[in-house]
Structures are given as C-alpha cells and as structure tokens.
PDB file of N, CA and C in Angstrom:
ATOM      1  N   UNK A   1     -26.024  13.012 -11.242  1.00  0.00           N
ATOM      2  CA  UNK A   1     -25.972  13.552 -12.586  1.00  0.00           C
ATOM      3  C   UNK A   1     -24.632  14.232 -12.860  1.00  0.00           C
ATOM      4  N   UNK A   2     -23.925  14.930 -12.121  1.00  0.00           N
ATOM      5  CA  UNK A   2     -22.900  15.669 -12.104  1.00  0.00           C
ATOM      6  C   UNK A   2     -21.495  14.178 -12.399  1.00  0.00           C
ATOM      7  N   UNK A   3     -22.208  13.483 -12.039  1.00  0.00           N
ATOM      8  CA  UNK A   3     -20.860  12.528 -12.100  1.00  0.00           C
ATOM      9  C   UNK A   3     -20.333  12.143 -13.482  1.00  0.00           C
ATOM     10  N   UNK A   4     -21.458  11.802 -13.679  1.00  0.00           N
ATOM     11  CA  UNK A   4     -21.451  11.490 -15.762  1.00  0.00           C
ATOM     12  C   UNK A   4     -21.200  12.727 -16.399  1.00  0.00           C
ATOM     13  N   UNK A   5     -21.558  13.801 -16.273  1.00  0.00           N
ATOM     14  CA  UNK A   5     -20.693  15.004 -16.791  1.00  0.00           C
ATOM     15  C   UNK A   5     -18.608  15.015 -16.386  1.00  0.00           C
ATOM     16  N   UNK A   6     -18.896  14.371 -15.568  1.00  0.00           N
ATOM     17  CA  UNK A   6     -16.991  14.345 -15.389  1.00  0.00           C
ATOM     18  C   UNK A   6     -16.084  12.784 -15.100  1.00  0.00           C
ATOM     19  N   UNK A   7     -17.139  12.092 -15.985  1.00  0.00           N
ATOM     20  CA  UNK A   7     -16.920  10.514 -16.341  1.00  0.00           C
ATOM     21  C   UNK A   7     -15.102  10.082 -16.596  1.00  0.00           C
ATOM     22  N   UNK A   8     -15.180  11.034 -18.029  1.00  0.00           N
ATOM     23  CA  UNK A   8     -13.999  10.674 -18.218  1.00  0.00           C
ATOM     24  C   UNK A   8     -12.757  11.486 -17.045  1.00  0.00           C
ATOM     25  N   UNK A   9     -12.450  12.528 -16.724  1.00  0.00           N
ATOM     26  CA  UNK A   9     -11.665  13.045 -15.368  1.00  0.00           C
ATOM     27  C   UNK A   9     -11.705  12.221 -14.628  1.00  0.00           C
ATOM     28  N   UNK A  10     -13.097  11.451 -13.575  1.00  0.00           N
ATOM     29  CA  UNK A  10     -12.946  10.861 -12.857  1.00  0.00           C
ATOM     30  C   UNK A  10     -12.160   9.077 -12.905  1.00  0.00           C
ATOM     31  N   UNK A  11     -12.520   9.041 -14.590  1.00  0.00           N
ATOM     32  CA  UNK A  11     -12.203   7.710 -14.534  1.00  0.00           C
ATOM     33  C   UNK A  11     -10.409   7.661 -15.268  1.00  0.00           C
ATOM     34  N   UNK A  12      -9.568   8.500 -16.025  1.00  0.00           N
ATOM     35  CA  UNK A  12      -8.503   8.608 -15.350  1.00  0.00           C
ATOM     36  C   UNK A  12      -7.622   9.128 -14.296  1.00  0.00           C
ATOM     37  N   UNK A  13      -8.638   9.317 -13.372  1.00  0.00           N
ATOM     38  CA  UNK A  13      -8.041  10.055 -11.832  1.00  0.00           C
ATOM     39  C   UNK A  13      -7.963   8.600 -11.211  1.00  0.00           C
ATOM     40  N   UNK A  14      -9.221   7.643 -11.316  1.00  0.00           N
ATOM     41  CA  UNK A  14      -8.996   6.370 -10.963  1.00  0.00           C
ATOM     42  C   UNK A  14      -7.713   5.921 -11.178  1.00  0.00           C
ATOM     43  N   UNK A  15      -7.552   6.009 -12.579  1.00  0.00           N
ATOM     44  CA  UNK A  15      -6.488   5.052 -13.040  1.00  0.00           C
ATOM     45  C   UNK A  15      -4.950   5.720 -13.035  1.00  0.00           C
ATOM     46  N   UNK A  16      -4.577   7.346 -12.853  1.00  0.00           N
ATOM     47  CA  UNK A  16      -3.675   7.699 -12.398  1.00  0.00           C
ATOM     48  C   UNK A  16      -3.141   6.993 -10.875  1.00  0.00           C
ATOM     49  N   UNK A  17      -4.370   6.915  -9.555  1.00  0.00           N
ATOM     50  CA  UNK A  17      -4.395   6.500  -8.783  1.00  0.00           C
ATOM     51  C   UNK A  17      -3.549   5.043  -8.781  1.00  0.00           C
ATOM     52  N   UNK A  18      -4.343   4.430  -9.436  1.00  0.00           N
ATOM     53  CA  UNK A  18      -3.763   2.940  -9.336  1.00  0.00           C
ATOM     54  C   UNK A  18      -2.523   2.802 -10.061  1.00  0.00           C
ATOM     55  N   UNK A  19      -1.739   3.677 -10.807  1.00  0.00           N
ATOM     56  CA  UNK A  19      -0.768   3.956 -11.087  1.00  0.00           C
ATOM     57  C   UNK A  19       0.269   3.615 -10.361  1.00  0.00           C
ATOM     58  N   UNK A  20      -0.138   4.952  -9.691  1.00  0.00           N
ATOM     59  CA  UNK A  20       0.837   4.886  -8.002  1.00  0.00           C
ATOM     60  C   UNK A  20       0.905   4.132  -7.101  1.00  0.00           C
ATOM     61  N   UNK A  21      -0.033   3.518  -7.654  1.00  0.00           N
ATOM     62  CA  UNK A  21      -0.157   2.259  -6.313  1.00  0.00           C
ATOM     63  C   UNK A  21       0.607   1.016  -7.214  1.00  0.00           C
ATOM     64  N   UNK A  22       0.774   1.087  -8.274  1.00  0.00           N
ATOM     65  CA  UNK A  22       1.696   0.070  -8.944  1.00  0.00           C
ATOM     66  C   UNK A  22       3.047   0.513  -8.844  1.00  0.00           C
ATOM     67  N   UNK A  23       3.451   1.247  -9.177  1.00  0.00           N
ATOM     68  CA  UNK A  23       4.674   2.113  -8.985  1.00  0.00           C
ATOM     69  C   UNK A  23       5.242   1.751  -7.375  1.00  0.00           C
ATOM     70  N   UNK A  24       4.356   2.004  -6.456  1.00  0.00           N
ATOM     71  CA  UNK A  24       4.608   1.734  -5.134  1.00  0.00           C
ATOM     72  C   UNK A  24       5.037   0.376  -4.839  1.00  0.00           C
ATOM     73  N   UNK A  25       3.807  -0.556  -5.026  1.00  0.00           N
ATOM     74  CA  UNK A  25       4.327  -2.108  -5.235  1.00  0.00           C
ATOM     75  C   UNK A  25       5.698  -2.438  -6.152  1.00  0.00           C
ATOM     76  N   UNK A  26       5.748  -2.266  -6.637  1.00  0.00           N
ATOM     77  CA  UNK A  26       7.132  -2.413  -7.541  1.00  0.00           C
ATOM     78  C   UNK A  26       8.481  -2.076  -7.011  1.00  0.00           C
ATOM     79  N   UNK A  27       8.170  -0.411  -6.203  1.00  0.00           N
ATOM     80  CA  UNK A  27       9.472  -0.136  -5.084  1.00  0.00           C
ATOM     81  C   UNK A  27       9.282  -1.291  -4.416  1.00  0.00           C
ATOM     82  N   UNK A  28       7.985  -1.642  -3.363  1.00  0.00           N
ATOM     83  CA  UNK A  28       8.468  -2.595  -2.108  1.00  0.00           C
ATOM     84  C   UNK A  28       9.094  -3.511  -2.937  1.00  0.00           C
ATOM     85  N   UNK A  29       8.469  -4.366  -4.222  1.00  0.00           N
ATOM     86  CA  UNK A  29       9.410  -5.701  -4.345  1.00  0.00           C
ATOM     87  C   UNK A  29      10.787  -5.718  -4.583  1.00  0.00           C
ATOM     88  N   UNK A  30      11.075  -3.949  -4.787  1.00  0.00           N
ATOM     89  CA  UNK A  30      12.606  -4.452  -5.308  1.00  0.00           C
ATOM     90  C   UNK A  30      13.346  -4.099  -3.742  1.00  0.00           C
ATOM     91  N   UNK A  31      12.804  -3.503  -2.643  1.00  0.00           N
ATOM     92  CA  UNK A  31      13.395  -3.369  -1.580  1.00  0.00           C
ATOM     93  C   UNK A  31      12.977  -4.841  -0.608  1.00  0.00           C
ATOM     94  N   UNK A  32      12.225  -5.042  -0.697  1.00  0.00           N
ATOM     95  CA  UNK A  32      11.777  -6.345   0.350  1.00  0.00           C
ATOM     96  C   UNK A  32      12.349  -7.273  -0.227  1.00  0.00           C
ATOM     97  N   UNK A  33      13.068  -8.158   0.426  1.00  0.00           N
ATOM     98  CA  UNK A  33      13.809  -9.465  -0.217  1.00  0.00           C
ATOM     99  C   UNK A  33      12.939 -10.864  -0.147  1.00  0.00           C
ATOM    100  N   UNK A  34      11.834 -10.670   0.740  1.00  0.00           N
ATOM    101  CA  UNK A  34      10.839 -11.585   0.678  1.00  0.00           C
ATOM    102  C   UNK A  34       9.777 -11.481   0.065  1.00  0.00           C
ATOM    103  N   UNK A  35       9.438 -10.156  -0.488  1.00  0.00           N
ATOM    104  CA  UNK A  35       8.309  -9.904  -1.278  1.00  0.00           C
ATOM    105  C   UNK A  35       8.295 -10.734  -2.850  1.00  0.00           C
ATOM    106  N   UNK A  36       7.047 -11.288  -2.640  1.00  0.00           N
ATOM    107  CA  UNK A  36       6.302 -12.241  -3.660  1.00  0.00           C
ATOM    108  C   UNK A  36       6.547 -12.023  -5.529  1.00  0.00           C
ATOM    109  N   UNK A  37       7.141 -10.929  -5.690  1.00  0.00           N
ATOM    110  CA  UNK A  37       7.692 -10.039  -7.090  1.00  0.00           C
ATOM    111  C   UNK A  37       8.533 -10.101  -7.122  1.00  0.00           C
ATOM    112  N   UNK A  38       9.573 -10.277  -6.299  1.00  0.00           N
ATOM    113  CA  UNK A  38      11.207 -10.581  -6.288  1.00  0.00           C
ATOM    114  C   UNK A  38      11.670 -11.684  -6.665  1.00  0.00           C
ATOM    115  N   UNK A  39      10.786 -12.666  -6.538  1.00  0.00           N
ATOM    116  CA  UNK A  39      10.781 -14.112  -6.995  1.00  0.00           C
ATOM    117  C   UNK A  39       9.868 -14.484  -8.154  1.00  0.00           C
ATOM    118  N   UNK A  40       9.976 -14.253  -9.163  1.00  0.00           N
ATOM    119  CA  UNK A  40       8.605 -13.946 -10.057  1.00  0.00           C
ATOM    120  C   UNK A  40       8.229 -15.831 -10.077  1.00  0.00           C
ATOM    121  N   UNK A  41       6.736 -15.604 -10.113  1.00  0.00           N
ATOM    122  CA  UNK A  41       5.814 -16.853 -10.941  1.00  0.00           C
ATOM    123  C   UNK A  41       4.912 -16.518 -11.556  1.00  0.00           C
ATOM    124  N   UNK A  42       4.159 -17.242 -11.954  1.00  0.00           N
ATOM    125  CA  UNK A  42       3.249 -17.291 -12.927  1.00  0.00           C
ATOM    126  C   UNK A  42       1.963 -16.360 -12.325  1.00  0.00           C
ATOM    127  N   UNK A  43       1.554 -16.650 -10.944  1.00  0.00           N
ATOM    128  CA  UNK A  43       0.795 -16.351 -10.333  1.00  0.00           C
ATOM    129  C   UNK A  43       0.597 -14.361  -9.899  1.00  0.00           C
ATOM    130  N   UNK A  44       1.589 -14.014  -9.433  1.00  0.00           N
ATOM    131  CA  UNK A  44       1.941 -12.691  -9.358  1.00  0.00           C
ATOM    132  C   UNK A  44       2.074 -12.290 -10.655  1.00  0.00           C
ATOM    133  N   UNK A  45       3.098 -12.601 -11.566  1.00  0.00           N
ATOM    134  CA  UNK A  45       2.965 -11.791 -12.444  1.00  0.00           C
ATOM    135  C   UNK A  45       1.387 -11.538 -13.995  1.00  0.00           C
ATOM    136  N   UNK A  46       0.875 -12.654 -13.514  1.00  0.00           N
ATOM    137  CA  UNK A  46      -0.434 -12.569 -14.462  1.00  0.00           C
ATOM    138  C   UNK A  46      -1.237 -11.783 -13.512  1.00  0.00           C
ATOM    139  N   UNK A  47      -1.340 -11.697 -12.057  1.00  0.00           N
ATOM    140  CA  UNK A  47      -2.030 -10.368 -11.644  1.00  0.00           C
ATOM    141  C   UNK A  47      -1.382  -9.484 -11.658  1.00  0.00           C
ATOM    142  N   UNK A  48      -0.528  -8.636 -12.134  1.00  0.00           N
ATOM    143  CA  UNK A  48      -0.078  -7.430 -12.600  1.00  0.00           C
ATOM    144  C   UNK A  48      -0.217  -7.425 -13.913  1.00  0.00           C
ATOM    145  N   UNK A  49      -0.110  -8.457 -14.670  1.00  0.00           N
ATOM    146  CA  UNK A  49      -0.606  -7.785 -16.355  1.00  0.00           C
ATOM    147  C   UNK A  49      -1.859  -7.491 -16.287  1.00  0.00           C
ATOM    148  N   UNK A  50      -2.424  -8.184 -15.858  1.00  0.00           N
ATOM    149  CA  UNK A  50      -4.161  -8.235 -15.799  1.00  0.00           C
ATOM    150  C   UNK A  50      -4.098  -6.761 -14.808  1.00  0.00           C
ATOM    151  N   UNK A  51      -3.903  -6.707 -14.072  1.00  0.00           N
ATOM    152  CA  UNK A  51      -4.112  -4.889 -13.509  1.00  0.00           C
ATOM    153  C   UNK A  51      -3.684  -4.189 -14.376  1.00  0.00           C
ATOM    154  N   UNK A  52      -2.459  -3.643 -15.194  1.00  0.00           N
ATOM    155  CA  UNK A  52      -2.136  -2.975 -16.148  1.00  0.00           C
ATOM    156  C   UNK A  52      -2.972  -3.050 -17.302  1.00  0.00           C
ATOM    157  N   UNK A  53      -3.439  -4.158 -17.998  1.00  0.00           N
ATOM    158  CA  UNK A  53      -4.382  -4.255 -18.948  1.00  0.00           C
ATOM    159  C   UNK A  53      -5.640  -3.646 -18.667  1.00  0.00           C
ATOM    160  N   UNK A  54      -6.476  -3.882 -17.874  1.00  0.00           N
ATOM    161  CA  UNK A  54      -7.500  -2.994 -17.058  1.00  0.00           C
ATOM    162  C   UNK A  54      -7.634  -1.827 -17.319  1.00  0.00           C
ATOM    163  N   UNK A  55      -6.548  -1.157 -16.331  1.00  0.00           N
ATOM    164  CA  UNK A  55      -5.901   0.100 -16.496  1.00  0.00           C
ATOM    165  C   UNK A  55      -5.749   0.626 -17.736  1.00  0.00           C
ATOM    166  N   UNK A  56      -5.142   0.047 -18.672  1.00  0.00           N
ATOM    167  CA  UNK A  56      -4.743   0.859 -19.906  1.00  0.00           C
ATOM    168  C   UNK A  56      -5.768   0.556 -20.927  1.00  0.00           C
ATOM    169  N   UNK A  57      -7.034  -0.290 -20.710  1.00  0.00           N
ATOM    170  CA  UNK A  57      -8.100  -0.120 -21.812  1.00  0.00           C
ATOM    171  C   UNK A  57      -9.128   0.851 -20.969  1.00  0.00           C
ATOM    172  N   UNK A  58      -8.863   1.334 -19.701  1.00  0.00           N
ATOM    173  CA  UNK A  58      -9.875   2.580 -19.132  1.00  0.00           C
ATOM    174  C   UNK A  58      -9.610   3.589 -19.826  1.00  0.00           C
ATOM    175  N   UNK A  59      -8.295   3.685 -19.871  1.00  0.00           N
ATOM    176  CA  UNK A  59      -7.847   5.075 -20.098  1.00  0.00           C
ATOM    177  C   UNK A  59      -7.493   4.922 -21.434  1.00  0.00           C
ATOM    178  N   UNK A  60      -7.208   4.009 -22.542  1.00  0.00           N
ATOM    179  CA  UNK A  60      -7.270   4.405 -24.014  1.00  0.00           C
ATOM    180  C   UNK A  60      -8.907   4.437 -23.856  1.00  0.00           C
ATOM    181  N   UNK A  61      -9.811   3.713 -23.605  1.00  0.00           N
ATOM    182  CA  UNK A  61     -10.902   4.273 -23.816  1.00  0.00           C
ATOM    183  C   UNK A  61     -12.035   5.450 -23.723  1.00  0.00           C
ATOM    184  N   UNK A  62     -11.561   5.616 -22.343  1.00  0.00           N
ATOM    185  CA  UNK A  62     -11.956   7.164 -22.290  1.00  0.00           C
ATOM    186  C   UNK A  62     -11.169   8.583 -22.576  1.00  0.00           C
ATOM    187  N   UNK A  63     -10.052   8.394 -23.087  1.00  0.00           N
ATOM    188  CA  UNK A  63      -9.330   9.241 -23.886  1.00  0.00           C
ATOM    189  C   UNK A  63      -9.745   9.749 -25.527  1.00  0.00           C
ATOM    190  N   UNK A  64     -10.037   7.870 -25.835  1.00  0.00           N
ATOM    191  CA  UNK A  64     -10.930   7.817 -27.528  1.00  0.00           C
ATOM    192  C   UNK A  64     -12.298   8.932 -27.106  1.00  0.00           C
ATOM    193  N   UNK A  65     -13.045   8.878 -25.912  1.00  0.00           N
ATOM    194  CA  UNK A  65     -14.495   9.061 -25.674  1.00  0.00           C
ATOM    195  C   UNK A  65     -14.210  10.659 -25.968  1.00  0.00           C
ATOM    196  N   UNK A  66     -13.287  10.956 -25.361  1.00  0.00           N
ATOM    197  CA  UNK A  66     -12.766  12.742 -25.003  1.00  0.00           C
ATOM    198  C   UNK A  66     -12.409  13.109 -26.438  1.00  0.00           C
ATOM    199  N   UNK A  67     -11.515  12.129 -27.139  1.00  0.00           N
ATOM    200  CA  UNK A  67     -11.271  12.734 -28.368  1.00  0.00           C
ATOM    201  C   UNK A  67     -12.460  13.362 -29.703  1.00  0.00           C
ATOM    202  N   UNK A  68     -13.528  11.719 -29.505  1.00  0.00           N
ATOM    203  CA  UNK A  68     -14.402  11.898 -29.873  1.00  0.00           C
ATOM    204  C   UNK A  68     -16.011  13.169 -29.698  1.00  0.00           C
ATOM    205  N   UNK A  69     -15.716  13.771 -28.570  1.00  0.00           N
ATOM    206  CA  UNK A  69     -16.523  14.424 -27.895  1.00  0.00           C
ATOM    207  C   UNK A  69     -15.770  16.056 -28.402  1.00  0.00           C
ATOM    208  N   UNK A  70     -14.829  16.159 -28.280  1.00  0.00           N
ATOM    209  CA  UNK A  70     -13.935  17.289 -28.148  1.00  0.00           C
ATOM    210  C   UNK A  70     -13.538  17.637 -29.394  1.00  0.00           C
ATOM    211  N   UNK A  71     -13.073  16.371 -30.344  1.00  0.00           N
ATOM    212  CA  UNK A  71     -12.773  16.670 -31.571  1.00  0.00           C
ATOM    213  C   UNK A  71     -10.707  16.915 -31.256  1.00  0.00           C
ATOM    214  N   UNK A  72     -10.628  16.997 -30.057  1.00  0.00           N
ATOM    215  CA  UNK A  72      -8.667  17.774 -30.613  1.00  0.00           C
ATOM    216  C   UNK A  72      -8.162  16.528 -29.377  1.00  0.00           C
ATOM    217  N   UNK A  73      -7.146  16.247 -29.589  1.00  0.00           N
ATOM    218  CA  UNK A  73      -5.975  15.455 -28.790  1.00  0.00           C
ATOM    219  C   UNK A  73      -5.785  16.258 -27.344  1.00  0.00           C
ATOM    220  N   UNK A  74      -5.837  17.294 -27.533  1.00  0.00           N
ATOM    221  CA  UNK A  74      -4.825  18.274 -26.414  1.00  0.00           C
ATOM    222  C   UNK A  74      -6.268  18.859 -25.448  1.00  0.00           C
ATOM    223  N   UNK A  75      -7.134  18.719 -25.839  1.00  0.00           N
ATOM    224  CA  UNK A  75      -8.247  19.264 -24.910  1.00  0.00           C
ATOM    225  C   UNK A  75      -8.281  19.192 -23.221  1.00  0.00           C
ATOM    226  N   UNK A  76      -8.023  17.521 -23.204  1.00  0.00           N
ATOM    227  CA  UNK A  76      -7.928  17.117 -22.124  1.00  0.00           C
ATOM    228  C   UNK A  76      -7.073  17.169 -21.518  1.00  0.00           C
ATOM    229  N   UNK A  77      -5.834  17.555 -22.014  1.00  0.00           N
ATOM    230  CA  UNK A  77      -4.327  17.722 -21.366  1.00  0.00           C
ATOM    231  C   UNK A  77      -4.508  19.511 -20.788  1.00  0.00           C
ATOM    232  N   UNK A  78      -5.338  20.195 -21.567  1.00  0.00           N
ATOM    233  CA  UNK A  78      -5.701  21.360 -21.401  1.00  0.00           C
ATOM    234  C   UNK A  78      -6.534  21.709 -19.995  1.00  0.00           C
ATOM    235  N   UNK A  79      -7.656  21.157 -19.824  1.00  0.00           N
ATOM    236  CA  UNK A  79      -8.495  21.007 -18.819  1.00  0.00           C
ATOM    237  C   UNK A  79      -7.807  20.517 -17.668  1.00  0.00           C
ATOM    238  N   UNK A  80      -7.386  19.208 -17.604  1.00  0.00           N
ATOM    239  CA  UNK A  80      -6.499  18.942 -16.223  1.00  0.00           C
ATOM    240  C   UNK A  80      -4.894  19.829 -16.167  1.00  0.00           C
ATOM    241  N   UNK A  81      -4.629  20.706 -16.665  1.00  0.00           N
ATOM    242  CA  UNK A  81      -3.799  21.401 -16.639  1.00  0.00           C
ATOM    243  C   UNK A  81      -3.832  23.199 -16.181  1.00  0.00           C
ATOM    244  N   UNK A  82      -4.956  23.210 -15.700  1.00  0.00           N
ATOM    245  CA  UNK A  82      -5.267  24.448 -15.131  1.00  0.00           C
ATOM    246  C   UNK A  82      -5.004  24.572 -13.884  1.00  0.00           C
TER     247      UNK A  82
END
C-alpha cells in the first residue's frame, strides 16, 4: 500500500536511474572504438530511441499525474528537494 502512495517519486527515481545508465552508455561509445554506437545502424540506434521514448512518456506522465493531484508545477521539485 505504501508503494502507490509514492508512485510517482518512485517512478521518476526509476527513470532518473536509467538516465544514468544512458548517459553512461553514451561515454563508453564515444571512448570504446569498437563499441556498437560508434558505428551507428539502424539496429542500435532504434533501441535507444525506443528507451528514451519510454523514459520520457513515464515521466511526462507522472509529472501530468503530480500536477494534477497537487494543482502547482513546483510541488514536486519541492518535495524531492528537501
């Protein structure tokens, strides 16, 4: 029960997470000269839009959910900012 009370926190903590883990992948490809991103195709790069897309309809959506719930923009910037 406690989890669905902190739905939206948890579910952009997810997606901060996988953030970094994109951010990370992105260093190795530009340092690894054999890594699979350094050489772009079709294949790699439609699984990174498709992860970013994911990602960014979690978090416009549960941002809308917070706005809607809260009523103000800044609520949530408020709360994870303590």
């Amino acid at each position: 029960m406690e989890l669905a009370t902190n739905q939206v926190e948890l579910t952009l903590g997810f997606v901060a997470a996988h953030g970094i883990h994109y951010a990370t992948v992105v260093a190795r490809a530009a340092i690894e000269p054999e890594n699979r991103l350094r050489h772009p195709s079709l294949e790699p790069l439609a699984v990174v839009a498709a992860g970013f897309g994911l990602l960014a309809l979690l978090a416009l959506r549960d941002r809308g959910q917070e706005r809607a719930r809260t009523g103000s923009p800044f609520t949530w910037w408020a709360r994870c900012s303590r």
